[in-house]
PDB file of N, CA and C in Angstrom:
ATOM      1  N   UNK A   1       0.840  -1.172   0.000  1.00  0.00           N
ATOM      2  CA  UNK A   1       0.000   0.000   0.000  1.00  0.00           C
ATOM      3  C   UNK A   1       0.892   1.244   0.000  1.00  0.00           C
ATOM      4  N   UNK A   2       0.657   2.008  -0.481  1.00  0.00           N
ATOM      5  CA  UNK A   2       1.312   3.675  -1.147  1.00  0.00           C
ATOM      6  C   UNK A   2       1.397   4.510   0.295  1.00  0.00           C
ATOM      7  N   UNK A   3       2.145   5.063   0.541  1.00  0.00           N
ATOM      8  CA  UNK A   3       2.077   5.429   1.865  1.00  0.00           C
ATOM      9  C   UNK A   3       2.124   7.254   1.381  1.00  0.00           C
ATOM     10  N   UNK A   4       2.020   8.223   2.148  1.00  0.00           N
ATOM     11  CA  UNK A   4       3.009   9.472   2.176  1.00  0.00           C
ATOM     12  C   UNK A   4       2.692  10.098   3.278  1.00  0.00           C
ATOM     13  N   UNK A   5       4.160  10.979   3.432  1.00  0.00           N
ATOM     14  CA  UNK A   5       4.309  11.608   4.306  1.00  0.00           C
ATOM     15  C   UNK A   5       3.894  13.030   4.438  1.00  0.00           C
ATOM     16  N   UNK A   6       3.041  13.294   5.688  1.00  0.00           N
ATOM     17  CA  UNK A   6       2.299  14.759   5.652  1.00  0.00           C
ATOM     18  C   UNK A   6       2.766  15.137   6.871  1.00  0.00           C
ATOM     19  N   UNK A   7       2.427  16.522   7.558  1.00  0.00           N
ATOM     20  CA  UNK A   7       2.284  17.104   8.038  1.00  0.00           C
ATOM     21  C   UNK A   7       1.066  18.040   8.556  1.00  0.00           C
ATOM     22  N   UNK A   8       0.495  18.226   9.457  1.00  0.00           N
ATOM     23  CA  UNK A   8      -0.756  18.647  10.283  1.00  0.00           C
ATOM     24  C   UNK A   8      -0.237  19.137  11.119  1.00  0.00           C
ATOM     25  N   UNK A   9      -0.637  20.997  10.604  1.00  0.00           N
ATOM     26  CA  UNK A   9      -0.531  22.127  11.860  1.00  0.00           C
ATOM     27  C   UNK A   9      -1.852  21.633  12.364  1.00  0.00           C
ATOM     28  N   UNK A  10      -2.209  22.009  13.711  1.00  0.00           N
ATOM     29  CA  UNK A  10      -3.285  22.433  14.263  1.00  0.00           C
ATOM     30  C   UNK A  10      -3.208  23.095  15.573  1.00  0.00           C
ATOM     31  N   UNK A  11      -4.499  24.229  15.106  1.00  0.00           N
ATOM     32  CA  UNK A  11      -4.456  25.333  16.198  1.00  0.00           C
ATOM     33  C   UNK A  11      -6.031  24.684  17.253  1.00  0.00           C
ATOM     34  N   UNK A  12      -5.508  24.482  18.292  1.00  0.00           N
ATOM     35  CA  UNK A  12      -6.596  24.660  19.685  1.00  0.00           C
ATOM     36  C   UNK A  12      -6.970  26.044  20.010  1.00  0.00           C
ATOM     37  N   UNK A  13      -8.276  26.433  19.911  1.00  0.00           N
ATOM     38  CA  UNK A  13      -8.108  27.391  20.376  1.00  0.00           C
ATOM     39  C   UNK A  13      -9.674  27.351  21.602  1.00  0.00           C
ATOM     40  N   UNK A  14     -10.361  25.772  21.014  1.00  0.00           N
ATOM     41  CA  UNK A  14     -11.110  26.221  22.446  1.00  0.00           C
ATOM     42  C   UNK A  14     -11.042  24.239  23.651  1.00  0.00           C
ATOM     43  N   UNK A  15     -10.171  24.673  24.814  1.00  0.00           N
ATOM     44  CA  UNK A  15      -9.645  23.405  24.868  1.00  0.00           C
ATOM     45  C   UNK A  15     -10.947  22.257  25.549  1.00  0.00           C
ATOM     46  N   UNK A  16     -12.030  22.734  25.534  1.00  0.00           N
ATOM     47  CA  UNK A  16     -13.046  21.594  25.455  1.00  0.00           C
ATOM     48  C   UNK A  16     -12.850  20.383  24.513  1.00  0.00           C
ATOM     49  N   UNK A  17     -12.441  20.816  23.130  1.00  0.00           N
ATOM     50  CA  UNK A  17     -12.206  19.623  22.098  1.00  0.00           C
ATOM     51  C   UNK A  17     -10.959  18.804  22.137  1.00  0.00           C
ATOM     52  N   UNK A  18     -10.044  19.370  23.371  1.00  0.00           N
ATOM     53  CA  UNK A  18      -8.882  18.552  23.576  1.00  0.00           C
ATOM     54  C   UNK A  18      -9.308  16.794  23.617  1.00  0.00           C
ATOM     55  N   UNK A  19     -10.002  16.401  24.768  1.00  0.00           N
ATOM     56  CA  UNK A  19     -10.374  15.146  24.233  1.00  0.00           C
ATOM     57  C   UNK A  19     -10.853  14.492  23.715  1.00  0.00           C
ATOM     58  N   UNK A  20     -11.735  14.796  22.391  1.00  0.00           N
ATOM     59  CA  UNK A  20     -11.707  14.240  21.832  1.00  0.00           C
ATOM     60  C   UNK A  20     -10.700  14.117  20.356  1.00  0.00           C
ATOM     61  N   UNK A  21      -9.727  15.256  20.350  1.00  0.00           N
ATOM     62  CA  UNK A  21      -8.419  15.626  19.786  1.00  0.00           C
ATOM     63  C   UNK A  21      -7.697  14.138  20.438  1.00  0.00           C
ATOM     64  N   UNK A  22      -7.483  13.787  21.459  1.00  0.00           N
ATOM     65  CA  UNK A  22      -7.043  13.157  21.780  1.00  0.00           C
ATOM     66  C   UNK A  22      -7.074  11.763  21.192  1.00  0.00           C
ATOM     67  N   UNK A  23      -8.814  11.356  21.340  1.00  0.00           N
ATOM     68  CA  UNK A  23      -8.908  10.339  21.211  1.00  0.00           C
ATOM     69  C   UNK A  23      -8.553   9.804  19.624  1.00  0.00           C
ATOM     70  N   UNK A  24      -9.033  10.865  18.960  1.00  0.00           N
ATOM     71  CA  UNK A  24      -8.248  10.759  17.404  1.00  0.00           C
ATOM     72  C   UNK A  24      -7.485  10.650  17.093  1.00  0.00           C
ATOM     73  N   UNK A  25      -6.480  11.525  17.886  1.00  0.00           N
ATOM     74  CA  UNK A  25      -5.039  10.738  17.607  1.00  0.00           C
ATOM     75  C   UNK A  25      -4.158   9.657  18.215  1.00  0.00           C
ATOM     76  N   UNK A  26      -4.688   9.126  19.231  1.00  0.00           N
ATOM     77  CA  UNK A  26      -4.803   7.652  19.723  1.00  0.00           C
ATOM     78  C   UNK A  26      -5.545   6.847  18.844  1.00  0.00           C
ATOM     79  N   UNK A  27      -6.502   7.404  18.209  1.00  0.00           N
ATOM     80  CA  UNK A  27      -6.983   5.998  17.161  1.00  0.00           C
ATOM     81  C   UNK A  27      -6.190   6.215  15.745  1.00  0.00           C
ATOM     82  N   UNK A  28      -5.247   6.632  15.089  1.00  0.00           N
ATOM     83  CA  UNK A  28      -4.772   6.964  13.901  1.00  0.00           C
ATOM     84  C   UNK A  28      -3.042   6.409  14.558  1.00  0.00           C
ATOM     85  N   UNK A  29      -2.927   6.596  16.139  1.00  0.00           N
ATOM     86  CA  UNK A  29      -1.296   6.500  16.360  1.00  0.00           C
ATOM     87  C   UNK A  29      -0.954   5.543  15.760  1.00  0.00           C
ATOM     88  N   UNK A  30      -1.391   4.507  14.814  1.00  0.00           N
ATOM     89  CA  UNK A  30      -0.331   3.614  14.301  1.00  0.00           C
ATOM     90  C   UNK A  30       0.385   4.428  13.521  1.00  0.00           C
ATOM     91  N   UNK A  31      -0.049   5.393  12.615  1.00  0.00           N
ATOM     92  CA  UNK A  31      -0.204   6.259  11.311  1.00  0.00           C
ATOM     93  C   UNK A  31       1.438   7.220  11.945  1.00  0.00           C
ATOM     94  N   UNK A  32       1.172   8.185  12.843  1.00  0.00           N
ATOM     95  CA  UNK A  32       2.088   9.176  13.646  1.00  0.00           C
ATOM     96  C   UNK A  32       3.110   8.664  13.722  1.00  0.00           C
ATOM     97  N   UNK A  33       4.217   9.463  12.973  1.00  0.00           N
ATOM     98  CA  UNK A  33       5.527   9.061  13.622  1.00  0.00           C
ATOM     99  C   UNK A  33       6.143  10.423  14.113  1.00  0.00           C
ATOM    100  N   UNK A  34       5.712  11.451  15.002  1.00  0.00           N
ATOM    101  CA  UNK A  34       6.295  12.313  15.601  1.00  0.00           C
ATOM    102  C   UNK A  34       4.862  13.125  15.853  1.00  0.00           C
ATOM    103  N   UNK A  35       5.045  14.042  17.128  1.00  0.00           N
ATOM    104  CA  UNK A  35       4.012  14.973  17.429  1.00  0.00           C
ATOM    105  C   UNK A  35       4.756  15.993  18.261  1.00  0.00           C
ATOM    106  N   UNK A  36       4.290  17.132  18.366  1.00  0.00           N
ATOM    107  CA  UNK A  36       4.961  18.427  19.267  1.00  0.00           C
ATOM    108  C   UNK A  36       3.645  19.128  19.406  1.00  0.00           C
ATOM    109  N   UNK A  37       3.327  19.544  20.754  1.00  0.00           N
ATOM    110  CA  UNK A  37       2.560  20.446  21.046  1.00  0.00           C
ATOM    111  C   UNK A  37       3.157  21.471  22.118  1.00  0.00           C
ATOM    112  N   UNK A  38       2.496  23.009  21.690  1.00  0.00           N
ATOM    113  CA  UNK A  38       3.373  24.160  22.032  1.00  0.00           C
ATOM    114  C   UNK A  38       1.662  24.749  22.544  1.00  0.00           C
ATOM    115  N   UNK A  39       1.771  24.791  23.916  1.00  0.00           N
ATOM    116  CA  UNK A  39       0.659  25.727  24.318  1.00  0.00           C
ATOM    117  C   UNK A  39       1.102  27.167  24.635  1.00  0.00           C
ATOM    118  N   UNK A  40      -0.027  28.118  24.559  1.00  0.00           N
ATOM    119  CA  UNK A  40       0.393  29.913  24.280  1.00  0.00           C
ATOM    120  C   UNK A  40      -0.646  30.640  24.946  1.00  0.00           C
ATOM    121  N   UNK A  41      -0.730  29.611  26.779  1.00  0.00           N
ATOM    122  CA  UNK A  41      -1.207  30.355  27.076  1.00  0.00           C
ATOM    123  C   UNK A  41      -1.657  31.849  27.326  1.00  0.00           C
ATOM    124  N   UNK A  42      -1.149  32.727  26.957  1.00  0.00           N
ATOM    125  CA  UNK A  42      -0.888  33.979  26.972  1.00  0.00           C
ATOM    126  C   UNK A  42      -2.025  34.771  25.685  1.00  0.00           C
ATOM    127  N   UNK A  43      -2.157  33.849  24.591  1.00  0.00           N
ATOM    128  CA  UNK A  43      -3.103  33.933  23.601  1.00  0.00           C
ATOM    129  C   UNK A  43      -4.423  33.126  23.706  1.00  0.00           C
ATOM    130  N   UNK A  44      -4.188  32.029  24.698  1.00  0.00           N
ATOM    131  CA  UNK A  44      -5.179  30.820  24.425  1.00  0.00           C
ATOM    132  C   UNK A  44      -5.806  30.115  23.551  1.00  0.00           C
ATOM    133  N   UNK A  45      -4.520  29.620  23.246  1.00  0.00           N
ATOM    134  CA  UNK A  45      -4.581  28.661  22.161  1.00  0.00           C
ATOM    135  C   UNK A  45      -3.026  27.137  22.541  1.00  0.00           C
ATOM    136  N   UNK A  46      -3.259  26.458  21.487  1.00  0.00           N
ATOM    137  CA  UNK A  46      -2.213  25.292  21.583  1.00  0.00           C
ATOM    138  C   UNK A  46      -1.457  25.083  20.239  1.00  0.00           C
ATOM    139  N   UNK A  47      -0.945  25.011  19.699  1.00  0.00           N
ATOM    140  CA  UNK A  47      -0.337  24.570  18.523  1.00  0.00           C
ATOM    141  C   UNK A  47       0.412  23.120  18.438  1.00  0.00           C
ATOM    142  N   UNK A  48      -0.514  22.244  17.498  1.00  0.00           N
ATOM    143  CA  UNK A  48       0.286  20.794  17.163  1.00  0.00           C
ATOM    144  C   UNK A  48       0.567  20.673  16.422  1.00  0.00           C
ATOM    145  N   UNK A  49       1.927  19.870  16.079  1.00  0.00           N
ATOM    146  CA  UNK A  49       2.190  19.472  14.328  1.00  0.00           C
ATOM    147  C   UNK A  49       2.403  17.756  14.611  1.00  0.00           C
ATOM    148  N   UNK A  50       1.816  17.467  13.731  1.00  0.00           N
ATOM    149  CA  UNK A  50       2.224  16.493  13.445  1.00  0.00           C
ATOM    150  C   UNK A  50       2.643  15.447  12.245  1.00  0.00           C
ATOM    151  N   UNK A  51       3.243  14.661  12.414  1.00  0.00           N
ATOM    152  CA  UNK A  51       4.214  13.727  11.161  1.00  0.00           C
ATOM    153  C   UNK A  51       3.682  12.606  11.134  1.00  0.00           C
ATOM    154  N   UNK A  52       2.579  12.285   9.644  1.00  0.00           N
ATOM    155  CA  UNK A  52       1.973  11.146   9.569  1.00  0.00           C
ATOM    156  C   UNK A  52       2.228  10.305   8.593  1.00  0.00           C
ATOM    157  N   UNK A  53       2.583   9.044   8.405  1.00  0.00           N
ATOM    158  CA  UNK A  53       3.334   8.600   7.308  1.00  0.00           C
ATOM    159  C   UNK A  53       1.817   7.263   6.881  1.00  0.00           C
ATOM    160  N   UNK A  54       0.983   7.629   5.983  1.00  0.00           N
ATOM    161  CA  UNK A  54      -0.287   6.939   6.422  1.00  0.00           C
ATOM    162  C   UNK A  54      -0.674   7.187   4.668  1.00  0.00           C
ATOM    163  N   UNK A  55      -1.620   5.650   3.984  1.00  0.00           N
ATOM    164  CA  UNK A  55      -2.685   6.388   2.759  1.00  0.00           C
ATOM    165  C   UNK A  55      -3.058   7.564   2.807  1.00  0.00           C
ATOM    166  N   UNK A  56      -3.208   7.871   1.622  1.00  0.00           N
ATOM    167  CA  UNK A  56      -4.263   9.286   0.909  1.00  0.00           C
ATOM    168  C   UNK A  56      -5.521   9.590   1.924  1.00  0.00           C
ATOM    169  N   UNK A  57      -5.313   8.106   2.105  1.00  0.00           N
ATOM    170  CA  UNK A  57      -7.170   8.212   2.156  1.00  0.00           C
ATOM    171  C   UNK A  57      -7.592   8.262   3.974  1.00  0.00           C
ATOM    172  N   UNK A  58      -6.819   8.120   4.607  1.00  0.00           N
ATOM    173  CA  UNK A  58      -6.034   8.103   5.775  1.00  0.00           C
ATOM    174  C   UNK A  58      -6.212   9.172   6.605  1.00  0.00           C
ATOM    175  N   UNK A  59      -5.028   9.890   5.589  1.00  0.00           N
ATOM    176  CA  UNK A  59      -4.500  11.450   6.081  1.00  0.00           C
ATOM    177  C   UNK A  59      -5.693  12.427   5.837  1.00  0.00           C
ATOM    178  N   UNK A  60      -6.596  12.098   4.773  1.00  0.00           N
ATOM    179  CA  UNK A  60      -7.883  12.948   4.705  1.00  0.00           C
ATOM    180  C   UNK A  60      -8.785  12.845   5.491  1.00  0.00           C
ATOM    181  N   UNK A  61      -8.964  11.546   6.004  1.00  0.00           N
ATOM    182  CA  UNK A  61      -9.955  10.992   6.850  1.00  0.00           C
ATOM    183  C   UNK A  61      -9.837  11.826   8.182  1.00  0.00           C
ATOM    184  N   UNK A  62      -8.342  11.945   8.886  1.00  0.00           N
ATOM    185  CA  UNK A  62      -7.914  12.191  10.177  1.00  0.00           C
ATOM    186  C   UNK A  62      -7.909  13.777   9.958  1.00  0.00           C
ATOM    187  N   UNK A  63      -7.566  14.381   9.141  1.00  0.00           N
ATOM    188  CA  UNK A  63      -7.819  16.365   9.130  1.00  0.00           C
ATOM    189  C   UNK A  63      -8.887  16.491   9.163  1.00  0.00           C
ATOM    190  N   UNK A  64      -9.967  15.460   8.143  1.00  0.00           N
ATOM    191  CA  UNK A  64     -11.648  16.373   7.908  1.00  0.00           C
ATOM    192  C   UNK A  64     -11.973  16.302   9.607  1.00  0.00           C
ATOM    193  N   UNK A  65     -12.001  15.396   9.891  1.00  0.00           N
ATOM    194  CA  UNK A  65     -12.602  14.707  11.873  1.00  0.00           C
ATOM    195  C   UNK A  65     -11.981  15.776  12.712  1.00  0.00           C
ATOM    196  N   UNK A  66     -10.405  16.075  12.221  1.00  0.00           N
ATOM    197  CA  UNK A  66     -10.004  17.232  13.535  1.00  0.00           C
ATOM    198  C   UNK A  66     -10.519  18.288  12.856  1.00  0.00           C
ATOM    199  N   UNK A  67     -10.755  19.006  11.460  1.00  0.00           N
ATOM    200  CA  UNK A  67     -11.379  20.020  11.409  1.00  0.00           C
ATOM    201  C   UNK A  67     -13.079  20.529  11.836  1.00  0.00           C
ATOM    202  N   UNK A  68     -13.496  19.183  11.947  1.00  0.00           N
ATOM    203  CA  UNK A  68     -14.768  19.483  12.372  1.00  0.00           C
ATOM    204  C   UNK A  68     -14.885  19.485  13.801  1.00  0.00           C
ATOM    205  N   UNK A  69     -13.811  19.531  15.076  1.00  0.00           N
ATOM    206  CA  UNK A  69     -14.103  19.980  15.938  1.00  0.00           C
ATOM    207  C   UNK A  69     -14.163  21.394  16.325  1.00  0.00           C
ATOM    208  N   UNK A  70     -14.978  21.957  17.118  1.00  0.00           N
ATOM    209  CA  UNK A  70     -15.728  23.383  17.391  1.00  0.00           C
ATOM    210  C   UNK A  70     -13.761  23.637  18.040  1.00  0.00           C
ATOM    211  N   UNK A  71     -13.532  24.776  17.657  1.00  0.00           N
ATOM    212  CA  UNK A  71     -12.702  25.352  18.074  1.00  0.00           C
ATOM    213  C   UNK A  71     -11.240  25.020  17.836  1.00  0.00           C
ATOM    214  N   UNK A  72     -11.301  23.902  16.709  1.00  0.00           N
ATOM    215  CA  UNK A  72      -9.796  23.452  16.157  1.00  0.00           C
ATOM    216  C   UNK A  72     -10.130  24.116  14.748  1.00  0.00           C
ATOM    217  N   UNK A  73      -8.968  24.233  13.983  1.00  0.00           N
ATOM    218  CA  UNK A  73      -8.447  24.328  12.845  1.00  0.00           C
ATOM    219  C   UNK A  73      -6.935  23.602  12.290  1.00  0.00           C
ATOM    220  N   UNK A  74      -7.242  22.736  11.412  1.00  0.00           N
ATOM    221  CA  UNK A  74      -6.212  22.169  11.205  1.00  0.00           C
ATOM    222  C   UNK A  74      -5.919  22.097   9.269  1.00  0.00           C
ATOM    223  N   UNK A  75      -4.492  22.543   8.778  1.00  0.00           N
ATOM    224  CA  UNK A  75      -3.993  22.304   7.706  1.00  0.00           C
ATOM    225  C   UNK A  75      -2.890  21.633   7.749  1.00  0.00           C
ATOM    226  N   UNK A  76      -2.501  20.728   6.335  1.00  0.00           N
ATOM    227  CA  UNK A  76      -2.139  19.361   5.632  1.00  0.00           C
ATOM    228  C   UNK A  76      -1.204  20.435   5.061  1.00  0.00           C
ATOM    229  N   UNK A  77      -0.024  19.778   5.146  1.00  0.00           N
ATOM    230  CA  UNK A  77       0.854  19.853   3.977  1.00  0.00           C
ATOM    231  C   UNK A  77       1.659  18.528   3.543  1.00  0.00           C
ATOM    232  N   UNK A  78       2.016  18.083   2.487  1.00  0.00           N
ATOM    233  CA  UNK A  78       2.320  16.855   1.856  1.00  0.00           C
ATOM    234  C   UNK A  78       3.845  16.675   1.379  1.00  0.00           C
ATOM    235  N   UNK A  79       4.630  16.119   1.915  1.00  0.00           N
ATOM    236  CA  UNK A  79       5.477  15.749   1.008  1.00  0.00           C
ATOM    237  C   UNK A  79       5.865  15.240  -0.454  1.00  0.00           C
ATOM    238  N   UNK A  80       6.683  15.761  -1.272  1.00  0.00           N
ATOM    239  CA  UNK A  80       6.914  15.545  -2.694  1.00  0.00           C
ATOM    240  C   UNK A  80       6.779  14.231  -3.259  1.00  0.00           C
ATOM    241  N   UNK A  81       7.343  13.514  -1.975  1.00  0.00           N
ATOM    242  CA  UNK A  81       7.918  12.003  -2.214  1.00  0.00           C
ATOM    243  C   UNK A  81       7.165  11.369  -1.954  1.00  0.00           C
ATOM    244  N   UNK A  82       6.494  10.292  -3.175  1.00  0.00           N
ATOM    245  CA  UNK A  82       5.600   9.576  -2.914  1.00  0.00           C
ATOM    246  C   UNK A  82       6.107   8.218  -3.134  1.00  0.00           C
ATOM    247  N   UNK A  83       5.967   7.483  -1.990  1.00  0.00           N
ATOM    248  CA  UNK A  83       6.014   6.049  -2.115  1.00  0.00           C
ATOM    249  C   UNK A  83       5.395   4.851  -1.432  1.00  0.00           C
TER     250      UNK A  83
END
């Protein structure tokens, strides 16, 4: 199966949706091979990126689900290299 490697900013900005943020990315962690989260309290918000090495069909599945939580926003960027 075709794999590629992406990347997913996402901004928290209301932290009610933290768990179930959570639980999404506990159900996809096979997919994750790196995560960093930077909270700002000072703005109130969180910032995550993360490194998913997962199908097309995968990586779309796991942004549309975190974008539809109330108070996240999350964008995809893709690596060149497809294999």
């Amino acid at each position: 199966m075709d794999t590629r490697i992406a990347l997913l900013g996402i901004f928290v900005e209301d932290r009610d949706s933290t768990p179930r943020l959570q639980e999404l990315l506990h159900e996809y962690g096979e997919y994750i091979v790196g995560r960093m989260g930077i909270p700002n309290a000072r703005k109130g918000l969180s910032v995550i990126s993360i490194v998913i090495d997962a199908p097309q069909d995968v990586i779309s599945a796991l942004s549309g689900k975190i974008g539809m939580l109330p108070g996240v926003s999350v964008q995809t960027m893709y690596s060149k290299i497809d294999k």
